[in-house]
Structure formats: C-alpha cells, structure tokens
C-alpha atoms as a PDB file:
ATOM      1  CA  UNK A   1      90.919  29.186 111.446  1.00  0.00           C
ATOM      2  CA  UNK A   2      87.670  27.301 110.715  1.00  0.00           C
ATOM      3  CA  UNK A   3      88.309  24.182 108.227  1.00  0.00           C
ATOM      4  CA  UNK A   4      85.688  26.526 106.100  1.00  0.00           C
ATOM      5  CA  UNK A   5      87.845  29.219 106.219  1.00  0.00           C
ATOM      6  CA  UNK A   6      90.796  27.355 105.281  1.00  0.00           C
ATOM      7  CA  UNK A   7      89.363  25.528 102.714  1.00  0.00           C
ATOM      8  CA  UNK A   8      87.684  29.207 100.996  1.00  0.00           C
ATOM      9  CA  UNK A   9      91.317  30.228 101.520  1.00  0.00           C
ATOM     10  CA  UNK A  10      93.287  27.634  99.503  1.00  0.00           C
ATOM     11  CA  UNK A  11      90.634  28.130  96.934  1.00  0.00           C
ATOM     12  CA  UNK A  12      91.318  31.743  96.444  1.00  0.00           C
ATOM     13  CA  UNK A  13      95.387  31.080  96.638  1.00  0.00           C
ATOM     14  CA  UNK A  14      95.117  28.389  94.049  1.00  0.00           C
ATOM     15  CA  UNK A  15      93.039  30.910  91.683  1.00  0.00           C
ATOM     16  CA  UNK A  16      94.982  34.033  92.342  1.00  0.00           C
ATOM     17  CA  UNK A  17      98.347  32.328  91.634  1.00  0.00           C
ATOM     18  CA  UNK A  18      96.755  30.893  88.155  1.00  0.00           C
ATOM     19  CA  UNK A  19      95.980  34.450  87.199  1.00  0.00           C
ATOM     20  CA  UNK A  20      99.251  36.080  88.727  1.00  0.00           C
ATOM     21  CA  UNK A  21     101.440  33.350  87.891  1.00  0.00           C
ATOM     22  CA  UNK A  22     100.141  33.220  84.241  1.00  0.00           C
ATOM     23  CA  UNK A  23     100.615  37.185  83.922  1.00  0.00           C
ATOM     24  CA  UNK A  24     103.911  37.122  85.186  1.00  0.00           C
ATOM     25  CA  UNK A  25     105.257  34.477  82.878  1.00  0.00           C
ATOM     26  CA  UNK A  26     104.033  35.789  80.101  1.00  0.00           C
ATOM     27  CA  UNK A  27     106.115  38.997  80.726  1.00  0.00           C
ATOM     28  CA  UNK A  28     109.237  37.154  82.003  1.00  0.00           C
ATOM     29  CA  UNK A  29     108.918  38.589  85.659  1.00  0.00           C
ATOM     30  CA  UNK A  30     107.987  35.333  87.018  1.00  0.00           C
ATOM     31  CA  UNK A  31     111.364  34.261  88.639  1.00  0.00           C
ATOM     32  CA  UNK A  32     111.826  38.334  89.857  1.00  0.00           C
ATOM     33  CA  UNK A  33     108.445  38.552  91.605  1.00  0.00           C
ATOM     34  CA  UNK A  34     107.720  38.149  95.253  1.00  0.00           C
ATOM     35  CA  UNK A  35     103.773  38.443  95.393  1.00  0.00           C
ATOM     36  CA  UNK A  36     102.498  38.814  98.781  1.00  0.00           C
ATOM     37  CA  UNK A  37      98.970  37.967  99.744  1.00  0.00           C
ATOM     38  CA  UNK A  38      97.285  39.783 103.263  1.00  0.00           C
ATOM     39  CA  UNK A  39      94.877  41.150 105.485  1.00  0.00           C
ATOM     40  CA  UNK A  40      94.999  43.715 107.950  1.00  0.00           C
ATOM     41  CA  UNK A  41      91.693  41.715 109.560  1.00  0.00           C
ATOM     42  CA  UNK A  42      89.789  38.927 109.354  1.00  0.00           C
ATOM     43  CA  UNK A  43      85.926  38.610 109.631  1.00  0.00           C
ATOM     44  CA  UNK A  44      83.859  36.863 112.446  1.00  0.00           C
ATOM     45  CA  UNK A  45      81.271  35.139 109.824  1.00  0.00           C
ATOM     46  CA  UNK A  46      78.854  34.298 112.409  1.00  0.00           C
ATOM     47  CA  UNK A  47      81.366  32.619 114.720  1.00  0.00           C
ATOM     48  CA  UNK A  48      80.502  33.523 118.627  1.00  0.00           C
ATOM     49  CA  UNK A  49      77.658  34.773 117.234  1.00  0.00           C
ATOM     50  CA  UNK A  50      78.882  37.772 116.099  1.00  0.00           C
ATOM     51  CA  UNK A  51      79.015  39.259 112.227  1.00  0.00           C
ATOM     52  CA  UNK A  52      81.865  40.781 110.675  1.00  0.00           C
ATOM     53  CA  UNK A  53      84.960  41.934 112.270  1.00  0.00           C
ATOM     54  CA  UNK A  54      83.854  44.111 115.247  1.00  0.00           C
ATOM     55  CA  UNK A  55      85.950  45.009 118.643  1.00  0.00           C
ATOM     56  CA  UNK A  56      86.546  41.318 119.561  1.00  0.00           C
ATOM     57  CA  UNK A  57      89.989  39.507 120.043  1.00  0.00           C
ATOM     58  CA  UNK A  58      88.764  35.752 118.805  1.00  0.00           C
ATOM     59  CA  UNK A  59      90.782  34.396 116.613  1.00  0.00           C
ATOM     60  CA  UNK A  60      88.509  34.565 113.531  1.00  0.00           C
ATOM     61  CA  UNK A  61      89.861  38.421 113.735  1.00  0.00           C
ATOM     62  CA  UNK A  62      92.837  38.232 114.222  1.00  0.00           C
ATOM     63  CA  UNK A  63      95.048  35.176 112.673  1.00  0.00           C
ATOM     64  CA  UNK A  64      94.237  36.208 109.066  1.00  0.00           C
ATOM     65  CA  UNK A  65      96.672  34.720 105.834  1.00  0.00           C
ATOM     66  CA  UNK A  66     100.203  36.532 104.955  1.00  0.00           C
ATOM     67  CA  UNK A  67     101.371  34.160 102.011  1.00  0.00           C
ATOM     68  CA  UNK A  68     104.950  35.443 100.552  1.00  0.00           C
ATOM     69  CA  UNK A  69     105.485  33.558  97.377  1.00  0.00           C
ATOM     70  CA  UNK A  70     109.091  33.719  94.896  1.00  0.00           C
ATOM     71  CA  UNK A  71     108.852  31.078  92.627  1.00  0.00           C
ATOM     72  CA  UNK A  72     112.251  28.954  93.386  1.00  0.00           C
ATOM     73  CA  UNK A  73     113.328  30.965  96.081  1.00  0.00           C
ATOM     74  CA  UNK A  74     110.794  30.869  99.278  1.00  0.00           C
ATOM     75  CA  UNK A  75     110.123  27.395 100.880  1.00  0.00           C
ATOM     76  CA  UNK A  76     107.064  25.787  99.026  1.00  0.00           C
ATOM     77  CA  UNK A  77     103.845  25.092 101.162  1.00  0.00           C
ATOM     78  CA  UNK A  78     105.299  26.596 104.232  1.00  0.00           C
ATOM     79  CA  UNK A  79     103.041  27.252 107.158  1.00  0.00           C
ATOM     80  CA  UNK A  80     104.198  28.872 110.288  1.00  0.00           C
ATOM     81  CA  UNK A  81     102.440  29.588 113.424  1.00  0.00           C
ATOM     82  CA  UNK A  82     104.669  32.500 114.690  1.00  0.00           C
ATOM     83  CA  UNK A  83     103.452  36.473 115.287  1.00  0.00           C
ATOM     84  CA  UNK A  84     103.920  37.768 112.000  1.00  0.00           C
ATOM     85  CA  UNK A  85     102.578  41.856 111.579  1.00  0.00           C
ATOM     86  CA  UNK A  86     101.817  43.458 108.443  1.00  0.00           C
ATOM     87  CA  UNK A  87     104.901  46.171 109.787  1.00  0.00           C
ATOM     88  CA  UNK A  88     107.439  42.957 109.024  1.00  0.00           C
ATOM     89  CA  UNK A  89     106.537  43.240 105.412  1.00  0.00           C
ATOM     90  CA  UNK A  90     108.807  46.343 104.174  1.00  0.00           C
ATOM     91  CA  UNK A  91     111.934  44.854 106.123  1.00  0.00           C
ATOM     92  CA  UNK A  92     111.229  41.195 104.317  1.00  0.00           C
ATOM     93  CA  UNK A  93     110.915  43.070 101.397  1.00  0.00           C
ATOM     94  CA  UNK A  94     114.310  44.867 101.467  1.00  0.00           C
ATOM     95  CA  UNK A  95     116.220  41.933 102.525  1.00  0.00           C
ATOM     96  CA  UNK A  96     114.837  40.384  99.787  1.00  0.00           C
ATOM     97  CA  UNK A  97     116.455  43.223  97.462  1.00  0.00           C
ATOM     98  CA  UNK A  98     119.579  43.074  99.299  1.00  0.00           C
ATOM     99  CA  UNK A  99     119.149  46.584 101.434  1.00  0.00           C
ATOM    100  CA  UNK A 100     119.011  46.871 105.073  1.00  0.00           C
ATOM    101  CA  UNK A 101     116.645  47.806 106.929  1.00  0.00           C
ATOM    102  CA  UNK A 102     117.068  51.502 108.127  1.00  0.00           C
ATOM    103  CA  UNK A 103     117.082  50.775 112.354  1.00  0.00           C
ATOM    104  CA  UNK A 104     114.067  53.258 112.491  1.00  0.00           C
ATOM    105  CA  UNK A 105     111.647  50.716 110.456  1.00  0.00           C
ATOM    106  CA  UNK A 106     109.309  48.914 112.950  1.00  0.00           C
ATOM    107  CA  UNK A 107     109.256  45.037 112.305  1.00  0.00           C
ATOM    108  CA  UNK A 108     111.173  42.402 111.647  1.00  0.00           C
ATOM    109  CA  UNK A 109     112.266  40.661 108.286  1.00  0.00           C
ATOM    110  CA  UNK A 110     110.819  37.372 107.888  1.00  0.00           C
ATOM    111  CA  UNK A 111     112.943  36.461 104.705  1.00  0.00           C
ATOM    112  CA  UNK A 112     114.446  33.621 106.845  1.00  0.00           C
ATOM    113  CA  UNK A 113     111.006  32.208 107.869  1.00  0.00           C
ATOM    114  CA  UNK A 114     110.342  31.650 103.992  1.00  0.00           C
ATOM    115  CA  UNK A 115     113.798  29.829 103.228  1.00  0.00           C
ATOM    116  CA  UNK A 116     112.803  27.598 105.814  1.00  0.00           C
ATOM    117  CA  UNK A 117     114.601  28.986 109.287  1.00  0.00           C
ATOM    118  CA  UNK A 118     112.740  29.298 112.164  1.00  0.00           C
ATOM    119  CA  UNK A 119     112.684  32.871 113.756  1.00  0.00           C
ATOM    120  CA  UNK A 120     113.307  33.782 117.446  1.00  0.00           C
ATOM    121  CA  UNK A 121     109.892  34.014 119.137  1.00  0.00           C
ATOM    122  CA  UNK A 122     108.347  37.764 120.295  1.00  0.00           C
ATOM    123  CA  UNK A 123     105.762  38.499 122.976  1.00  0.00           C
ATOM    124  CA  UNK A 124     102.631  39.355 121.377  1.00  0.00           C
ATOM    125  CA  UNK A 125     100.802  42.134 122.978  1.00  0.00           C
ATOM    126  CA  UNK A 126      97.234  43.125 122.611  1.00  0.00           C
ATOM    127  CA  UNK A 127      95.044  46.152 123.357  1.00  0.00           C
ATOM    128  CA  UNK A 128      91.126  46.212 123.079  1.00  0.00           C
ATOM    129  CA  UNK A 129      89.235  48.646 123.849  1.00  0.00           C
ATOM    130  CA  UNK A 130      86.029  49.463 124.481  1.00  0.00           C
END
C-alpha cells in the first residue's frame, strides 16, 4: 500500500469507529459487537499507470484492508501480513459466537490472528485472465 493510501485509510478507520463506536455505546452493544471493515478489491488510482481496478495483479488490487474490531477482546492496533480471504470471515465469525464451523465452509477462522497468535501460513494462488 502507498503511504497515501494508508494514510486515506487510517483516516476513514478513525472516523468510522467515532460514528460506530458512538452508536453502539449509546445502545449498550458496544462490548457485544465485532464490526468488521473490507473490500473485495482495491483500486489502481493511477499507479502503473492504470485507473481503477482493472484485470491486473499489482498490489494496489489486491492487498486491500480487513480490520476486525471487539472492543476488549481483539488485539489493539494489530497488523498482519498473512493471506487473509473475505471466505475466512463467516468461520471467524462463528468462533467468535462459540459454533464450529460446519467442515463444508471454505476458509479459515482468523479469531486467533486477532488475540494475538500467529496462524500457520497457506500458499496463495492466483488466476488472471485475459
């Protein structure tokens, strides 16, 4: 990610938590709440010369933001630099509600990657085609 991008980023997370976080107290569902910020892509911006997000496997389209956040429950400020797929979400999600996973479900629950643990690394495979 561009320092531009990452500072546009943290400027969005820091306003969207204000809002969320002030909404959620106010109804008591603070402390019960995992909000989840994502993107199923991310846009070129002019980078490589090339506008918007487009068949192209730079990273500018590809590493976009998943931010998990449970006030006093997931690690604070974490960032990790693992493969993490928008399919991991729903098994995170049940862990976190104390279900498993039915073995069908594609993906893998991250809920140990937010309390701090590191996860066992997966290849990361890519297709693009033209």
């Amino acid at each position: 990610m561009s320092l531009t991008s990452v500072k546009q980023l943290k400027t969005v997370k820091k306003n969207v938590r204000k809002h969320v976080d002030a909404a959620l107290e106010e109804t008591g569902q603070l402390e019960n709440t995992i909000v989840i910020f994502m993107s199923d892509h991310g846009e070129m911006l002019g980078d490589h010369g090339v506008y918007l997000k487009g068949p192209h496997f730079y990273d500018e389209a590809v590493r976009v933001p998943l931010i998990f956040s449970w006030k006093n429950r997931f690690a604070a400020d974490l960032r990790a630099d693992c493969l993490m797929e928008l399919i991991d979400i729903a098994p995170t999600l049940l862990e976190a509600a104390g279900s498993p996973a039915p073995p069908r479900l594609d993906g893998r629950s991250l809920f140990p990657l937010l309390e701090g643990e590191a996860l066992p690394e997966r290849p990361i495979l890519a297709q693009l085609l033209f």
